[in-house]
Protein backbone atom coordinates (compact mmCIF):
# COMPACT_ATOMS: atom_id res chain seq x y z
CA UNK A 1 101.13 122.87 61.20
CA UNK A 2 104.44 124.96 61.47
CA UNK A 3 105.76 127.19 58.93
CA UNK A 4 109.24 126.42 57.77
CA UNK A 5 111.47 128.79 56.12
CA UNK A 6 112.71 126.55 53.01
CA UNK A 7 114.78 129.51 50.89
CA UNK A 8 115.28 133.08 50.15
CA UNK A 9 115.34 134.64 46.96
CA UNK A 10 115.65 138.10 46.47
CA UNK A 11 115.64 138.96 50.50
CA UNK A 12 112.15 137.57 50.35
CA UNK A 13 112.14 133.84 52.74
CA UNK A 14 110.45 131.47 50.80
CA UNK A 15 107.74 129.86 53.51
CA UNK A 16 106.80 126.42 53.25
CA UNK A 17 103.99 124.07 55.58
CA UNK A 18 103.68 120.93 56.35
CA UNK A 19 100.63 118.73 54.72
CA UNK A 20 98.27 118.60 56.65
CA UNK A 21 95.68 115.49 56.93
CA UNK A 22 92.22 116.73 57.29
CA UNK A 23 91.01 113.43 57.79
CA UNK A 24 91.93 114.22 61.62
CA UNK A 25 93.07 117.75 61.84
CA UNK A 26 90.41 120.32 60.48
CA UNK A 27 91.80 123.58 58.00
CA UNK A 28 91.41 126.45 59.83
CA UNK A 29 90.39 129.33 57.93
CA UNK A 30 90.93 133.34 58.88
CA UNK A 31 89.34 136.25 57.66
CA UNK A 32 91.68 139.46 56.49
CA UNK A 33 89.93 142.71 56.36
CA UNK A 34 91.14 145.83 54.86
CA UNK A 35 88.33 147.86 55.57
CA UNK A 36 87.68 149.02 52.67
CA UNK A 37 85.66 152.27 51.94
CA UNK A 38 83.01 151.48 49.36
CA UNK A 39 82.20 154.45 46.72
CA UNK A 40 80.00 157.13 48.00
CA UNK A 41 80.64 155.68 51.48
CA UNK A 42 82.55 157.07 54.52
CA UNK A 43 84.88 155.58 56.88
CA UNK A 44 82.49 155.63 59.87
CA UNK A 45 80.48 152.68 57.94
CA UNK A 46 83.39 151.42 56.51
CA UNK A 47 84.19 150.47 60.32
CA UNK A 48 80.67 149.30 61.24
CA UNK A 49 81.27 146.66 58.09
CA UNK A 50 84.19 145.34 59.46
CA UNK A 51 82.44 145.02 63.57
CA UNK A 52 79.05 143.29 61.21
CA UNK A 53 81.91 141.05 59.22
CA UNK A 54 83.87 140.03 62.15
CA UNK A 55 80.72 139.22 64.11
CA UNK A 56 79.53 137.27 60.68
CA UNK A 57 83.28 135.37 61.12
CA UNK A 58 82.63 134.53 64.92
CA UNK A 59 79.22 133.30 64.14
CA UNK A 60 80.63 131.11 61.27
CA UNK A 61 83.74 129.21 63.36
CA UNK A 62 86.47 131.44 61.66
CA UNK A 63 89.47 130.65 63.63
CA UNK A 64 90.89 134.00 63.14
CA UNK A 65 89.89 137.80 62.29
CA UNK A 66 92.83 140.42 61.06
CA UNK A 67 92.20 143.79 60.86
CA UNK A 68 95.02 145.30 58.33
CA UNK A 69 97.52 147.96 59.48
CA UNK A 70 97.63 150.76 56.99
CA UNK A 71 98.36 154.81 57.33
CA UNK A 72 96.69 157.83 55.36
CA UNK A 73 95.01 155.99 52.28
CA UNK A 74 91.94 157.69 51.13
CA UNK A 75 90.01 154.14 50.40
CA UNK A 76 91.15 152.71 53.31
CA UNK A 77 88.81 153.60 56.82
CA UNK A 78 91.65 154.11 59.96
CA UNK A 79 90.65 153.57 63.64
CA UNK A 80 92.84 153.95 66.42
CA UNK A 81 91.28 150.94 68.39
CA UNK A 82 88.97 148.38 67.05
């Protein structure tokens, strides 16, 4: 399935894909974490939740695990290297 840029509005492109049939192609589904810090957490097991969830996502035939960039947020745990 390739992406397609089909517009731009406002200097944002407008992505369309193309159907899929899952009769012969499966949907593969990724996982997105933010690492979140949870309330009355720290970031240190803010990070080991995101090794136990990607591990989980491996286990479960995720096709895909993303670890979101982000810089200086207080609810937010940062790592160097994951």
């Amino acid at each position: 399935m390739e992406p397609q840029a089909s517009a731009s509005r406002g200097g944002v492109a407008l992505i369309s894909f193309a159907a899929v049939d899952v009769q012969t192609q499966p949907l593969r589904l990724s996982v997105l974490d933010q690492s979140p810090v949870a309330q009355g957490s720290t970031g240190a097991q803010a990070l080991r939740n995101t090794i136990d969830l990607a591990r989980l996502a491996d286990a479960a035939g995720y096709h895909r695990y993303w670890v979101a960039e982000h810089h200086g947020g207080p609810m937010l745990a940062e790592a160097f290297e994951l």
